[in-house]
C-alpha atoms as a PDB file:
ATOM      1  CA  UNK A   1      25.147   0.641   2.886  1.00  0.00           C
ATOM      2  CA  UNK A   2      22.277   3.195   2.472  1.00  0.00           C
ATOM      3  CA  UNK A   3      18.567   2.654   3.970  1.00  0.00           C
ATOM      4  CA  UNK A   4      15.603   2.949   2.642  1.00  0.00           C
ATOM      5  CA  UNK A   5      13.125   5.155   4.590  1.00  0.00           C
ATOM      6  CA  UNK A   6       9.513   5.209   3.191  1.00  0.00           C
ATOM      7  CA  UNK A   7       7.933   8.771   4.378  1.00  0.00           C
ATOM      8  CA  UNK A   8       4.153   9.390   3.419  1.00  0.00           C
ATOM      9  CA  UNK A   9       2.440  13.090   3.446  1.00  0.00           C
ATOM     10  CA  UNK A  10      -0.585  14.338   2.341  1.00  0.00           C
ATOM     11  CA  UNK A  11      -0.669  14.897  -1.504  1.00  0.00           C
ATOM     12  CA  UNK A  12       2.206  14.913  -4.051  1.00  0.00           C
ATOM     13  CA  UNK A  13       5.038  12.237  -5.121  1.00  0.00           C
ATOM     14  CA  UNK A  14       9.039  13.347  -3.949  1.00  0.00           C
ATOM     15  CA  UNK A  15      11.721  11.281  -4.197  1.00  0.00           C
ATOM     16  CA  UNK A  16      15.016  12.068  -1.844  1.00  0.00           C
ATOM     17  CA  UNK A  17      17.982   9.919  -2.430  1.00  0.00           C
ATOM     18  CA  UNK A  18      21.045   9.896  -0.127  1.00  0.00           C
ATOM     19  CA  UNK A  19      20.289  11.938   2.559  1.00  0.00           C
ATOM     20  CA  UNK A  20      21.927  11.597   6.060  1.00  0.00           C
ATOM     21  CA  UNK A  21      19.542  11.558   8.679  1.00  0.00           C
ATOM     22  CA  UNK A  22      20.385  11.535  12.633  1.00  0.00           C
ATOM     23  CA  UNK A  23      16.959  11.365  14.051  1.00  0.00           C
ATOM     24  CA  UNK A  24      13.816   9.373  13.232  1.00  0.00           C
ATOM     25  CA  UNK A  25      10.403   9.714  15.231  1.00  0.00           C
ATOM     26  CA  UNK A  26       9.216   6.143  13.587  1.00  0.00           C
ATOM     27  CA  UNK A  27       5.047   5.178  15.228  1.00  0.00           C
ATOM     28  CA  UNK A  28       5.700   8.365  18.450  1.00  0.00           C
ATOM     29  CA  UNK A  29       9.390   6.233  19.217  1.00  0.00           C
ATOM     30  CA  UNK A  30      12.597   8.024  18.159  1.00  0.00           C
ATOM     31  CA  UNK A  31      14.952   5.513  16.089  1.00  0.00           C
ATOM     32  CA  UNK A  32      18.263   7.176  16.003  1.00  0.00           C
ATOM     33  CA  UNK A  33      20.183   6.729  12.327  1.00  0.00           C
ATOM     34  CA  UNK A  34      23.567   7.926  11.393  1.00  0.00           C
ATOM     35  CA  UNK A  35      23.060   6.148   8.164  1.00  0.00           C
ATOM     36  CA  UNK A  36      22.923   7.803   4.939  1.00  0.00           C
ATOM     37  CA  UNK A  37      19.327   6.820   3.656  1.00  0.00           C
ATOM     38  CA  UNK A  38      17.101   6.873   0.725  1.00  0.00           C
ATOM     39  CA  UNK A  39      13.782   8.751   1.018  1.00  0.00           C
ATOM     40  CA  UNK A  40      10.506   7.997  -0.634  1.00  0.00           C
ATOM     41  CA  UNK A  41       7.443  10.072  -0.239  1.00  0.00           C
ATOM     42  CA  UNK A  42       4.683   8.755  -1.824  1.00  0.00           C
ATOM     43  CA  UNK A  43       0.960   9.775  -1.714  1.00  0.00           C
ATOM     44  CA  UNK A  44      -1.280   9.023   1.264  1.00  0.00           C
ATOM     45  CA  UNK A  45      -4.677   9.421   0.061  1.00  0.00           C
ATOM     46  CA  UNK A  46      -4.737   7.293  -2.856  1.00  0.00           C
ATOM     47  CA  UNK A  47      -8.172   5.388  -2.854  1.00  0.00           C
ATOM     48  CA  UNK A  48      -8.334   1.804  -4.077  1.00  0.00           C
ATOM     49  CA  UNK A  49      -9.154   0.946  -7.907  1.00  0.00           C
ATOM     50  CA  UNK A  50     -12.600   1.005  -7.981  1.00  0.00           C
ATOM     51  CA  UNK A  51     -13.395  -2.403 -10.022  1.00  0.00           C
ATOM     52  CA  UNK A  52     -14.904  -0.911 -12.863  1.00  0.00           C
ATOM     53  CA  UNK A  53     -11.909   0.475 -13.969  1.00  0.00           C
ATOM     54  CA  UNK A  54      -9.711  -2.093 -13.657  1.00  0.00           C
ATOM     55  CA  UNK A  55      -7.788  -3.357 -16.997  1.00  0.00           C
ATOM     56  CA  UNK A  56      -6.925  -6.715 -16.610  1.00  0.00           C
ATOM     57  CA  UNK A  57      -4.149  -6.123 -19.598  1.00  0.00           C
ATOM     58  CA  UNK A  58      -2.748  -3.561 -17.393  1.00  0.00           C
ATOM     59  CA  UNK A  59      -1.991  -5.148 -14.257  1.00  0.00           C
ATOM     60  CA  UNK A  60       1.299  -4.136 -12.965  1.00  0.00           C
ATOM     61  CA  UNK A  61       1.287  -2.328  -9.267  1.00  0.00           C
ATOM     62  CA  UNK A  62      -0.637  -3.700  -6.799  1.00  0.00           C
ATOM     63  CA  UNK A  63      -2.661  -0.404  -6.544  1.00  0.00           C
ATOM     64  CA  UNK A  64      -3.826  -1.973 -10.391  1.00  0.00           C
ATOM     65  CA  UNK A  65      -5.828  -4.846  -8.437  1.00  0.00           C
ATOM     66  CA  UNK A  66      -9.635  -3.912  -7.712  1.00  0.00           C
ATOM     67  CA  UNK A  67     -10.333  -2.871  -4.301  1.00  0.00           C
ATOM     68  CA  UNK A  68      -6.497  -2.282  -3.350  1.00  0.00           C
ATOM     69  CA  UNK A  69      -5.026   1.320  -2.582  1.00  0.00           C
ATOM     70  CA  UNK A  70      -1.910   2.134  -1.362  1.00  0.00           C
ATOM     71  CA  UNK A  71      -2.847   1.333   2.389  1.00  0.00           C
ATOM     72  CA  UNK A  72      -3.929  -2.094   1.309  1.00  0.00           C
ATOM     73  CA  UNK A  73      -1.025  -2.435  -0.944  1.00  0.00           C
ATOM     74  CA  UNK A  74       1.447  -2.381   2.006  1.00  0.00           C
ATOM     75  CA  UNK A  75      -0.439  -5.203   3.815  1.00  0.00           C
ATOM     76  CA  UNK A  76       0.150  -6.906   0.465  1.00  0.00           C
ATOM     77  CA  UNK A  77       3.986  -5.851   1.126  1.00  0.00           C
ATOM     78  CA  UNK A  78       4.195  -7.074   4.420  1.00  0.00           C
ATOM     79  CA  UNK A  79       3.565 -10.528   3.396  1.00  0.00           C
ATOM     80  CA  UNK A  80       5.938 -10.648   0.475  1.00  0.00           C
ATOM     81  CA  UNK A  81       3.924  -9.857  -2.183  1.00  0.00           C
ATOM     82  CA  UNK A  82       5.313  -7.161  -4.431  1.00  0.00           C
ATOM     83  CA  UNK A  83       3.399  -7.496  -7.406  1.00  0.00           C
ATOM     84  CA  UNK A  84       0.135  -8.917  -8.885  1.00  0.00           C
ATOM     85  CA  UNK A  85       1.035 -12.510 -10.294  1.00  0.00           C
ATOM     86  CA  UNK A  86       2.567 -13.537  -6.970  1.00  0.00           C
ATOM     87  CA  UNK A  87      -1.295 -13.576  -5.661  1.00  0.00           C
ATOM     88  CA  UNK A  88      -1.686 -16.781  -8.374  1.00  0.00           C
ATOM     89  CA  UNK A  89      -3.342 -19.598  -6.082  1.00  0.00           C
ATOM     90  CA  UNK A  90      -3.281 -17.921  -2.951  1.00  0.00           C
ATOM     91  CA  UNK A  91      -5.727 -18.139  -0.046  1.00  0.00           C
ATOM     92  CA  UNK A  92      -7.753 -15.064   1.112  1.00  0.00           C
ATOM     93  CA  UNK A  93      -7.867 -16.972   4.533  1.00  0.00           C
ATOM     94  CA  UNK A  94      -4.232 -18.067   4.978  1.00  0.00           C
ATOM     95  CA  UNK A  95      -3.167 -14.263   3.159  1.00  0.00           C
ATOM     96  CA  UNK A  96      -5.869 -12.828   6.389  1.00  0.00           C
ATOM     97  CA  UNK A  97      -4.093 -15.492   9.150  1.00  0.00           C
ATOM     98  CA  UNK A  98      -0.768 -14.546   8.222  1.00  0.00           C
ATOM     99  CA  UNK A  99      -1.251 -10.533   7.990  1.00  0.00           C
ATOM    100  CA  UNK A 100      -2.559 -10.871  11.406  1.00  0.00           C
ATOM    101  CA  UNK A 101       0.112 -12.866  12.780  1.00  0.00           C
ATOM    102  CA  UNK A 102       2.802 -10.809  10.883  1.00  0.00           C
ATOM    103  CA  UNK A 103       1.008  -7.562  13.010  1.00  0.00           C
ATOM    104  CA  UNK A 104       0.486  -8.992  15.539  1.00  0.00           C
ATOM    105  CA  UNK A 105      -3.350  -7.996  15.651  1.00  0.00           C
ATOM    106  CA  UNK A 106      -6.552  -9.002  14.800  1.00  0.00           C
ATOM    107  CA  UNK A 107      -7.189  -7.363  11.283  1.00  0.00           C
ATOM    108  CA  UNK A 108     -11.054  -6.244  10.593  1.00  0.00           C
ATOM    109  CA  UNK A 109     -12.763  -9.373   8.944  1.00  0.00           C
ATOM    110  CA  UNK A 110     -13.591  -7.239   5.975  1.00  0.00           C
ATOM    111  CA  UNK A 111      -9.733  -7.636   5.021  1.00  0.00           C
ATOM    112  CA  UNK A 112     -10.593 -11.064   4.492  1.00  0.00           C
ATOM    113  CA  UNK A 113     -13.163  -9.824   1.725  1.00  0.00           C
ATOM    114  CA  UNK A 114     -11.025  -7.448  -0.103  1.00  0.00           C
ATOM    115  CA  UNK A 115      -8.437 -10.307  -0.196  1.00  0.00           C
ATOM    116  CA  UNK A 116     -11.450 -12.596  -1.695  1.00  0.00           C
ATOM    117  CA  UNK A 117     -12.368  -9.861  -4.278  1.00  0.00           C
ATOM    118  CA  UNK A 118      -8.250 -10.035  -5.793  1.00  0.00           C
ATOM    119  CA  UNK A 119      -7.882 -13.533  -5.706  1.00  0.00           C
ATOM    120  CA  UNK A 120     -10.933 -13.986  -7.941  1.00  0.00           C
ATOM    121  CA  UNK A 121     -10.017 -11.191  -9.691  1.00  0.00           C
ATOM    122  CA  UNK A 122      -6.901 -13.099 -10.271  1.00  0.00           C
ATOM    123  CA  UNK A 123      -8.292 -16.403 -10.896  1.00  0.00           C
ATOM    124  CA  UNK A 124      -9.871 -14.769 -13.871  1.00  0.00           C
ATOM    125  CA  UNK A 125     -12.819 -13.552 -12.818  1.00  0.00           C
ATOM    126  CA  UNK A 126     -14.769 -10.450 -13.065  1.00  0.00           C
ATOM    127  CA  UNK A 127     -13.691  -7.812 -11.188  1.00  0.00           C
ATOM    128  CA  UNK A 128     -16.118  -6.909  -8.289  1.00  0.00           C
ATOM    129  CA  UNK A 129     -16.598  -4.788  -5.379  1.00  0.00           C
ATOM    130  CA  UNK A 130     -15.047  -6.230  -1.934  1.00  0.00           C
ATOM    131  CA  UNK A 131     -18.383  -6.402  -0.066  1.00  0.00           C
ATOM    132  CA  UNK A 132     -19.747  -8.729  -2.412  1.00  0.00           C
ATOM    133  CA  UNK A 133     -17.384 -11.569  -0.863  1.00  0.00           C
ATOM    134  CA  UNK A 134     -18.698 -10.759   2.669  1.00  0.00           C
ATOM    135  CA  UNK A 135     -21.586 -13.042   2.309  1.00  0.00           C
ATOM    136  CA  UNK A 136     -19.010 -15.840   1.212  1.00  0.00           C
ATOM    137  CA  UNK A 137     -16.925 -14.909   3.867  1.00  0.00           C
ATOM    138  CA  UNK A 138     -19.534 -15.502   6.792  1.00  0.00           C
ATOM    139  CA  UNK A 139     -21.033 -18.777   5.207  1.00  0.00           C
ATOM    140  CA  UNK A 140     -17.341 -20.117   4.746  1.00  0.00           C
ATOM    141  CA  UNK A 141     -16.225 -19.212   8.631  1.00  0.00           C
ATOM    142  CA  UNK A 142     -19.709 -20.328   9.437  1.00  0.00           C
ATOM    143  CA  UNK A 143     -19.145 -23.754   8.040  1.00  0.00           C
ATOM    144  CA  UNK A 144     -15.929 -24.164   9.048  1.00  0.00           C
ATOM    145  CA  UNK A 145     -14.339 -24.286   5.386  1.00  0.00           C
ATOM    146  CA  UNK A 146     -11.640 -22.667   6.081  1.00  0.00           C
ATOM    147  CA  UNK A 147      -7.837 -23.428   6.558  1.00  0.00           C
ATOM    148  CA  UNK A 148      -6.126 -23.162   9.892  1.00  0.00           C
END
């Protein structure tokens, strides 16, 4: 069964389908594949949706969301989430606790504010700028108010 490889470069959008590939360099580590495998090159500079052009009517990537590019999308992706409505009733801080335990890393606490800024986006509010949760953010870990 074909793979699907996700490749990013600097600038422009290719798509490669079915292409046999022996030899992977995958984070400096060679992954050997004999696999046929589908290629997607997608571009790496996108910057996030600035909130004041966000259309609420069009939401259907997650690059649509305020604040999230296509880096932030793909933290979005590692948790499951693969589009917009499946960030209904979610948690900023349990969305934060389990990117970092899915990486394995500490993430930068400002995470937690971008993930603040969609989930009151999605809650039907305005949309706003990420760093206006980072007050919230430090009260709320201040006071303890948040889930373990």
């Amino acid at each position: 069964m074909p793979q699907t490889l996700f490749c990013v470069f600097l600038g422009g959008v290719a798509i490669f389908s079915k292409i046999r590939i022996s030899f992977i360099e995958r984070g400096g580590n060679p992954v050997h594949c004999n696999d046929i495998v589908t290629v997607y090159v997608t571009p790496f500079l996108e910057k996030p949706m600035h909130p004041s052009k966000v259309d609420r009517s069009r939401l259907v990537r997650l690059t649509d969301l305020p604040n999230v590019g296509m880096a932030f999308a793909g933290n979005f992706r590692l948790l499951g989430i693969t589009e917009p409505q499946q960030l209904k009733g979610r948690c900023p801080f349990e969305l934060y606790r389990d990117l970092c335990m899915k990486t394995g890393k500490s993430q930068d606490p400002c995470v937690i504010d971008v993930f603040m800024s969609v989930a009151s986006f999605i809650e039907g509010n305005d949309a706003e700028p990420w760093w206006n949760f980072t007050e919230e953010r430090k009260r709320m870990l201040g006071a303890g108010r948040v889930p373990k």
